[in-house]
Protein backbone atom coordinates (compact mmCIF):
# COMPACT_ATOMS: atom_id res chain seq x y z
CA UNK A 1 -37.59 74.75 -13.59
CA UNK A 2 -37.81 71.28 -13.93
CA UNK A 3 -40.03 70.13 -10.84
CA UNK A 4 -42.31 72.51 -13.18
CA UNK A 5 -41.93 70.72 -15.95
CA UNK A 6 -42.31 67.48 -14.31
CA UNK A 7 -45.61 68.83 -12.93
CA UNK A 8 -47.11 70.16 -16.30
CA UNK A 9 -46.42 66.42 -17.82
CA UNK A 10 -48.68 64.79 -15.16
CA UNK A 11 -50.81 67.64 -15.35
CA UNK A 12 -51.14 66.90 -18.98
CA UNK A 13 -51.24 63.02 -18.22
CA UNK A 14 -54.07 63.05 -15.83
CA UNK A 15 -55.99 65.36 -18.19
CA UNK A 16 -55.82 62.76 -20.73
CA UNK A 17 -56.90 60.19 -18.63
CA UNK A 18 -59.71 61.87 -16.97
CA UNK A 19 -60.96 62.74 -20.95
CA UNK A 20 -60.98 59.35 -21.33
CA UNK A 21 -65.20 58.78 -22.84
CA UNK A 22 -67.55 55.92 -21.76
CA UNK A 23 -68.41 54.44 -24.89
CA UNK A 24 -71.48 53.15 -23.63
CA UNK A 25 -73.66 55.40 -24.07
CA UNK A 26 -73.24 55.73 -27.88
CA UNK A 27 -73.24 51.96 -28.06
CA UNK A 28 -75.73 50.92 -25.95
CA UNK A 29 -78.75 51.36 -28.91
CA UNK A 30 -76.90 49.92 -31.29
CA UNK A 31 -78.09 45.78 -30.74
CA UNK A 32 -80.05 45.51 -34.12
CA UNK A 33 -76.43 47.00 -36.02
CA UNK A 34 -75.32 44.85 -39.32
CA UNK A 35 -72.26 43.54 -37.70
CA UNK A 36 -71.56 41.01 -34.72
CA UNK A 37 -68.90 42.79 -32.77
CA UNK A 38 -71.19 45.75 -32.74
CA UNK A 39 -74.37 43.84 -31.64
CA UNK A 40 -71.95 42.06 -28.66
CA UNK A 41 -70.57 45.85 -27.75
CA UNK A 42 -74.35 46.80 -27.44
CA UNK A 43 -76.00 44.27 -25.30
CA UNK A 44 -73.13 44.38 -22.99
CA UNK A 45 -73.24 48.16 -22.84
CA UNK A 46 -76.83 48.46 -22.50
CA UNK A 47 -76.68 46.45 -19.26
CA UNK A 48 -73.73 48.11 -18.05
CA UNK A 49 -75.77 51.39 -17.73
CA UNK A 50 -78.89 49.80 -16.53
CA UNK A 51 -76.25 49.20 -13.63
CA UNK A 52 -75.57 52.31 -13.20
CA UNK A 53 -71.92 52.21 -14.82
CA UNK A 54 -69.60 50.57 -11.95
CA UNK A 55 -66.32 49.95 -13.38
CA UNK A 56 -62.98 49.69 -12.29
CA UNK A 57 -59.88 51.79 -13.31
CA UNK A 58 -56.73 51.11 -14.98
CA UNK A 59 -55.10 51.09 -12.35
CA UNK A 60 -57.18 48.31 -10.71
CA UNK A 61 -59.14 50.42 -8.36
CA UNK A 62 -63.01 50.03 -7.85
CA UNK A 63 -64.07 53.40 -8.99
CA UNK A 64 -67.86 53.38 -9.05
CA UNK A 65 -70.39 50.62 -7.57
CA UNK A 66 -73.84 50.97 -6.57
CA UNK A 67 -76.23 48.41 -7.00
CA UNK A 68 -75.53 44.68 -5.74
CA UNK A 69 -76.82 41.33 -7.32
CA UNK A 70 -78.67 40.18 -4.50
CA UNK A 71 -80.54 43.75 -3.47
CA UNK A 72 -84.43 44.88 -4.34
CA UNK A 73 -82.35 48.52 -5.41
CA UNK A 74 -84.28 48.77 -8.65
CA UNK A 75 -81.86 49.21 -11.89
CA UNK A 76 -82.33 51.47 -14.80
CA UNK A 77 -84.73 49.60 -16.41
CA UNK A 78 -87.04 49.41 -12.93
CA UNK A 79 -86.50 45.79 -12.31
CA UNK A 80 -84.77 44.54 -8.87
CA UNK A 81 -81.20 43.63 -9.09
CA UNK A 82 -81.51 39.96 -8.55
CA UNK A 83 -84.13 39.59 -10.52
CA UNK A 84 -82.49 40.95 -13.34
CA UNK A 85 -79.88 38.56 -12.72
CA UNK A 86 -82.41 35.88 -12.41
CA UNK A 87 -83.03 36.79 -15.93
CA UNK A 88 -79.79 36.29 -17.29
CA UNK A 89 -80.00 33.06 -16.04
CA UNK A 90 -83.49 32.38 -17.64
CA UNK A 91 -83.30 33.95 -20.77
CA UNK A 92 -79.79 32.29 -21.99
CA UNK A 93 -80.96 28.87 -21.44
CA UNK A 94 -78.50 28.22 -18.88
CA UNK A 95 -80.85 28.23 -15.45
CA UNK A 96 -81.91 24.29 -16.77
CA UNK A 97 -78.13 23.36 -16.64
CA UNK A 98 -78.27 24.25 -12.81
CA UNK A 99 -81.90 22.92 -12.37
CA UNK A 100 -80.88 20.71 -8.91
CA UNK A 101 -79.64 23.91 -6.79
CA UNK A 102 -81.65 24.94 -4.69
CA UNK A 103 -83.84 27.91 -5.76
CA UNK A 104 -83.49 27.07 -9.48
CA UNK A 105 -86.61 26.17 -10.12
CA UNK A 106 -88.04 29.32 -8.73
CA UNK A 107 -85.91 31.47 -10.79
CA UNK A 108 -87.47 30.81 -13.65
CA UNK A 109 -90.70 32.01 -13.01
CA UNK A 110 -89.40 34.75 -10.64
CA UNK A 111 -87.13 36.20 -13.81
CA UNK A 112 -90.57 36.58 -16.07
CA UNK A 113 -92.62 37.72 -12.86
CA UNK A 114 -93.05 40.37 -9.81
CA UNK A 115 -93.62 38.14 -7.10
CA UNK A 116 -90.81 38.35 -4.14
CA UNK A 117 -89.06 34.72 -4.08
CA UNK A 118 -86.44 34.60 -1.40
CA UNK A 119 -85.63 31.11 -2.64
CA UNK A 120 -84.65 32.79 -6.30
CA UNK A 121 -82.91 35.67 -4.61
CA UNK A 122 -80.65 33.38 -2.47
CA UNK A 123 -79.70 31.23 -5.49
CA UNK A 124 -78.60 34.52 -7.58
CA UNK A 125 -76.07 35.27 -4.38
CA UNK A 126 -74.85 31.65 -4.02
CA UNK A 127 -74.12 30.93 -7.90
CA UNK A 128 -71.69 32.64 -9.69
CA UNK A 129 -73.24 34.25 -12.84
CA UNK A 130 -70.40 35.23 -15.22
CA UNK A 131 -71.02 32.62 -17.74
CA UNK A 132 -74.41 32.90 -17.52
CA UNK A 133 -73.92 36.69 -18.33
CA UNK A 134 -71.57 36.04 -21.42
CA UNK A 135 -73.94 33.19 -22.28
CA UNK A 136 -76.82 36.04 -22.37
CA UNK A 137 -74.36 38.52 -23.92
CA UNK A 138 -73.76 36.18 -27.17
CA UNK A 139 -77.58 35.00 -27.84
CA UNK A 140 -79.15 38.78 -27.71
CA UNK A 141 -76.18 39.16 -30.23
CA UNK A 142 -76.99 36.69 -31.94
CA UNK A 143 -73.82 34.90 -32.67
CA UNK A 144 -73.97 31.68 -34.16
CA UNK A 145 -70.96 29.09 -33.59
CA UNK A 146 -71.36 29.51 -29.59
CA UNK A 147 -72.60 27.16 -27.28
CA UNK A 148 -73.75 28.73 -24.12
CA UNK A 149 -72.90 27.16 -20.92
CA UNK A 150 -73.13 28.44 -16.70
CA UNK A 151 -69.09 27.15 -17.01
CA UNK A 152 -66.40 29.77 -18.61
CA UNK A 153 -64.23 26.63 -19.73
CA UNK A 154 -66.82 25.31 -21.52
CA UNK A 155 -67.09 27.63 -24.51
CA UNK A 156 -63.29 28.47 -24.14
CA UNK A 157 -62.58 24.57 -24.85
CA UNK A 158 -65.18 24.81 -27.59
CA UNK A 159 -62.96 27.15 -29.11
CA UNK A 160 -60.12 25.36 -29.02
CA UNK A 161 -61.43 21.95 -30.06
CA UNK A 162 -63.34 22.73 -32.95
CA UNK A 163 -62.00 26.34 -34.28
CA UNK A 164 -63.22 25.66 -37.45
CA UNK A 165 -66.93 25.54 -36.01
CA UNK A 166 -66.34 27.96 -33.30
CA UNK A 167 -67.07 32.37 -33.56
CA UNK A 168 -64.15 32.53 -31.69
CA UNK A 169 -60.23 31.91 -32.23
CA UNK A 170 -58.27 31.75 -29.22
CA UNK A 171 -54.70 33.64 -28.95
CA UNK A 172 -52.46 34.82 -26.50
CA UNK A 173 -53.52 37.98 -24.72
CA UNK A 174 -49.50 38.92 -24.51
CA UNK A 175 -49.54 39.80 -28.12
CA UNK A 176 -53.11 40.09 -29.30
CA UNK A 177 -54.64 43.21 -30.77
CA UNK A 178 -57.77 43.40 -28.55
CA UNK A 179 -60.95 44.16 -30.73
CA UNK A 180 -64.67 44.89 -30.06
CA UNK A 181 -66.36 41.90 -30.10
CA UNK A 182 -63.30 39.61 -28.43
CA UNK A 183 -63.66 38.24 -25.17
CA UNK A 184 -60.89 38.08 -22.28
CA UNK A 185 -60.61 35.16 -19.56
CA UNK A 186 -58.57 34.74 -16.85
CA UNK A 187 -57.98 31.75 -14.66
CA UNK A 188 -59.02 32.16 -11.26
CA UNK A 189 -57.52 29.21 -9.71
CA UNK A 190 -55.58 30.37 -6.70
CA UNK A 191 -52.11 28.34 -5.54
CA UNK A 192 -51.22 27.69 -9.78
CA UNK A 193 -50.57 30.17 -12.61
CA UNK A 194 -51.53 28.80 -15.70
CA UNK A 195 -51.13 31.65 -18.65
CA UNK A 196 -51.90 30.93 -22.32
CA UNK A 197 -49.64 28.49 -22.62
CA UNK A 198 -51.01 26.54 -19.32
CA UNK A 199 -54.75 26.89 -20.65
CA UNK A 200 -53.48 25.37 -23.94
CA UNK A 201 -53.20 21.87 -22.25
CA UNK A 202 -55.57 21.95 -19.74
CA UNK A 203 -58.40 23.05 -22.08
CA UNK A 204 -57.59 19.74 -24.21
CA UNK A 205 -58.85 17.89 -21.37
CA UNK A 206 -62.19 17.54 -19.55
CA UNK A 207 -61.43 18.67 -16.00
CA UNK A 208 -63.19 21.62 -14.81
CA UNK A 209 -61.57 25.13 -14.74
CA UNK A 210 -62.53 28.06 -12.94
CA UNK A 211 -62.65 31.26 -15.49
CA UNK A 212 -63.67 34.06 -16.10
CA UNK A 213 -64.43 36.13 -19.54
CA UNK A 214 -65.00 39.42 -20.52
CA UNK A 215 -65.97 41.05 -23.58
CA UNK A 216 -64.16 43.99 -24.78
CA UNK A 217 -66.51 46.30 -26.00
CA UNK A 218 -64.10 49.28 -27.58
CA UNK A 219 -60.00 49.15 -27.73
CA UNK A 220 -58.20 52.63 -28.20
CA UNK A 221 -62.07 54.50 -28.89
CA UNK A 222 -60.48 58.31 -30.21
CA UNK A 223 -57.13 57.17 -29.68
CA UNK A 224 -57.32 57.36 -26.07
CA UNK A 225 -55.18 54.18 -25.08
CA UNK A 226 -57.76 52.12 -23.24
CA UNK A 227 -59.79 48.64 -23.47
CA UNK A 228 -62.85 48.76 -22.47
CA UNK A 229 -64.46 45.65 -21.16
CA UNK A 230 -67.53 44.77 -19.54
CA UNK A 231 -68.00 41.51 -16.94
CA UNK A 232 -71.06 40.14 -15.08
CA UNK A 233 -70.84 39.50 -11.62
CA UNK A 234 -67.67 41.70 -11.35
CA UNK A 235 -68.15 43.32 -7.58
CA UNK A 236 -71.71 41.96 -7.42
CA UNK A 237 -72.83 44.12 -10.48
CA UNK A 238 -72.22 44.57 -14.35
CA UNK A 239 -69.07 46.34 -14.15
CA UNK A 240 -66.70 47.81 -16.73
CA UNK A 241 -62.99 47.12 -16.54
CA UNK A 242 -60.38 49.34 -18.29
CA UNK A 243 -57.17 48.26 -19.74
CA UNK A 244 -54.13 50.26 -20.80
CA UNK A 245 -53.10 49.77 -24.73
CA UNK A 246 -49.90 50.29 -26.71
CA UNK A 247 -49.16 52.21 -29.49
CA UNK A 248 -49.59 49.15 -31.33
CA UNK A 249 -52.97 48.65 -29.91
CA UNK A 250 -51.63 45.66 -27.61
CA UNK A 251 -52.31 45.39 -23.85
CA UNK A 252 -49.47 47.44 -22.19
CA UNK A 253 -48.08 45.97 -19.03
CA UNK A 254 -51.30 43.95 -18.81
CA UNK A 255 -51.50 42.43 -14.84
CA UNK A 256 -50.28 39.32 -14.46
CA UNK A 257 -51.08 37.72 -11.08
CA UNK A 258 -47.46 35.45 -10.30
CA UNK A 259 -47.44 32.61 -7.51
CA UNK A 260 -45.31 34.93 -5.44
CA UNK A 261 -47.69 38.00 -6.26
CA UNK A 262 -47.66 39.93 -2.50
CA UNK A 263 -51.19 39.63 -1.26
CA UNK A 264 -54.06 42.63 -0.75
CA UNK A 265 -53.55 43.71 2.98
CA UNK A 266 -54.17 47.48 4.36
CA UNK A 267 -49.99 46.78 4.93
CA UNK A 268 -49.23 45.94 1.48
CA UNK A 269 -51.39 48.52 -0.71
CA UNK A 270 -49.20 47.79 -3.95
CA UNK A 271 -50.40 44.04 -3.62
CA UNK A 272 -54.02 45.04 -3.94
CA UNK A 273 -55.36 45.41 -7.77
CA UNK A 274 -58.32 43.86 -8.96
CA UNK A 275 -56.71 44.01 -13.22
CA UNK A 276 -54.05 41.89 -11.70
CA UNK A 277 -54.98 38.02 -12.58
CA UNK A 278 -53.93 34.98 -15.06
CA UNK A 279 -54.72 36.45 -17.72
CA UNK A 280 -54.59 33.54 -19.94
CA UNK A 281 -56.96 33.56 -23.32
CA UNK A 282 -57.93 36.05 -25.79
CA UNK A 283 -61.15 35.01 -27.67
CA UNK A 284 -60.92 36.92 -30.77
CA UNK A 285 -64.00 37.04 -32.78
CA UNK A 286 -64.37 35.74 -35.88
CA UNK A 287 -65.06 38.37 -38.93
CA UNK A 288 -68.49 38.64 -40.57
CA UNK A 289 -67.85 36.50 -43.66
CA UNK A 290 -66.96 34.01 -41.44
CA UNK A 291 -69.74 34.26 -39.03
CA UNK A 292 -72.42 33.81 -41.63
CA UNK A 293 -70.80 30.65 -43.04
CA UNK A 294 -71.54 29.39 -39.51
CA UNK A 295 -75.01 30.76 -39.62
CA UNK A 296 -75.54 28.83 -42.83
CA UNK A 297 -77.34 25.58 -41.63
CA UNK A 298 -79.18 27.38 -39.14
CA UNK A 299 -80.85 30.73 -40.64
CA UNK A 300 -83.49 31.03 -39.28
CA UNK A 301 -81.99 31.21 -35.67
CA UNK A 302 -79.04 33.36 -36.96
CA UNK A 303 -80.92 35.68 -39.18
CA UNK A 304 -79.77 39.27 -39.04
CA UNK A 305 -81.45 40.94 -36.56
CA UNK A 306 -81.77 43.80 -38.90
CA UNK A 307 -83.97 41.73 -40.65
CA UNK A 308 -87.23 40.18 -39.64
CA UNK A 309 -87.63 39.73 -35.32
CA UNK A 310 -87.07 36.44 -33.79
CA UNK A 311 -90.81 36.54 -33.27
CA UNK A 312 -91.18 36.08 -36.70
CA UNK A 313 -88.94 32.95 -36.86
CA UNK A 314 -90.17 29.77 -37.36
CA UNK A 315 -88.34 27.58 -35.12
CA UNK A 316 -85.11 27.96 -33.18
CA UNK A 317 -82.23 25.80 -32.29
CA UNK A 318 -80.86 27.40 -28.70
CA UNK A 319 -84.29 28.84 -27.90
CA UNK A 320 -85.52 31.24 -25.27
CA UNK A 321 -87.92 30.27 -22.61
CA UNK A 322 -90.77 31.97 -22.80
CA UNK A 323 -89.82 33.67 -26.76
CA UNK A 324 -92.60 31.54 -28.07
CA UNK A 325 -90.72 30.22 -30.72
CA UNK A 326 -90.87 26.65 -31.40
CA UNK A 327 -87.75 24.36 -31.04
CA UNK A 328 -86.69 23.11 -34.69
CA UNK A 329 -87.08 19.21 -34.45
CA UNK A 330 -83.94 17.14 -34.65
CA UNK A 331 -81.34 19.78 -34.88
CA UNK A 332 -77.37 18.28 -36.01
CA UNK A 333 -74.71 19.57 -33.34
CA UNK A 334 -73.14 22.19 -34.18
């Protein structure tokens, strides 16, 4: 009687899990929506599909992947897969902060065209393109008090150093309430652990970090239990990560890579999860009221896109090659 019992309750467990709904796909359209976290949600959903929907379980298994970052496999949308990447690069500003590599330059008129550039393609493999992806994320979002960068650590020191100017308030993923819109970085510095209260000091400084950041794009959707979060350059691709949640809506059990964590080997199967890492920051975004009081000085580049197209803008302060959309002269630092 009881092995029967036990057997209907993961029956009933697995059932729930496997009900478990992309929310994607009623997301994706939604980039022009009144409010930030749902404009964030929707850009980084949209591309998530045009990828085919890889993503990786909460259990830290790769589930689904099919296309590659540095393959002509067309996506979705029909373009290549590197180029597409090439574009994230291009359109978020962030290719000029890496103009000296090699195949830079070539990127940027690769992204807008349909030539073949080998150069391009082998720059897309050799640079790692999370930030650039986040950076890309934020300005088709349009969210003001965020400074793009190719670096993780860059905008997660913004956010400590000046919160008060920032879209984003930093707190510790342990005991956050993960929301759409937030953001959540790990450390991927092997041989330390460094864990919110490690980032706090280091971030103070200037030295270089290796990160990475993604943005949760639903938390406990129908009740089901799960984050949802989307990363580029996650197993080559744009790949969604899931999370398990608490009753209270708090990351339960969330995997923390430990200095004497067993390592990945066909031997050691428990050692191998890819949720497992230093988790270390939650970037929680920043309400509406207090998004707009960011937007104030600049509104013409942080208009609503529900109102007039950035076409119709008359100059912009983080511009987009190629938008046509003159530069405002002598803009203050935000």
């Amino acid at each position: 009687m009881v092995p029967r019992i036990v057997a209907t309750l993961l029956l009933l467990l697995c059932s729930a899990t496997s009900q478990a709904a992309d929310v994607c796909p009623r997301l994706r359209s939604q980039q022009y929506a009144p409010d930030a976290a749902t404009r964030i949600a929707a850009a980084a959903c949209n591309e998530h599909m045009q990828w085919y929907r890889p993503f990786i379980d909460d259990h830290g298994r790769i589930a689904s992947s099919t296309v590659a970052e540095g393959e002509s496999s067309r996506l979705g949308n029909g373009t290549e897969a590197w180029r597409q990447v090439a574009r994230y690069w291009q359109q978020s500003g962030m290719l000029r902060q890496l103009s000296g590599f090699a195949g830079a330059s070539d990127c940027g008129a690769a992204a807008q065209g349909s030539f073949s550039s080998p150069a391009c393609r082998a720059f897309v493999i050799d640079n790692p393109w999370s930030a650039a992806f986040i950076s890309w994320v934020q300005m088709k979002a349009r969210i003001p008090g965020f400074r793009p960068s190719a670096s993780h650590v860059d905008y997660v020191r913004d956010a400590y150093r000046d919160p008060a100017a920032n879209a984003f308030d930093p707190q510790d993923p342990a005991i956050a309430i993960p929301a759409t819109g937030d953001m959540l970085c790990y450390v991927r510095q092997s041989g330390r652990i460094y864990g919110y209260a490690g980032l706090q000091s280091v971030v103070q400084r200037t030295d270089s970090l290796p990160m990475h950041c993604e943005v949760v794009v639903a938390a406990n959707p129908d009740g089901d239990g799960q984050a949802y979060l989307i990363g580029g350059n996650v197993q080559q691709g744009v790949t969604m990560r899931l999370l398990a949640l608490n009753r209270a809506g708090r990351f339960w059990n969330l995997p923390m890579r430990s200095e004497t964590s067993p390592p990945c080997a066909p031997d050691n199967q428990e050692g191998c999860n890819f949720n497992q890492q230093d988790w270390a920051v939650l970037l929680k975004l920043k309400p509406d009221q207090a998004l707009a009081r960011l937007a104030a000085p600049y509104p013409l580049q942080f208009a609503s896109p529900a109102l007039p197209s950035p076409s119709s803008q008359q100059c912009c302060i983080n511009c987009v090659l190629g938008s046509g959309v003159p530069r405002c002269p002598n803009p203050p630092s935000q």
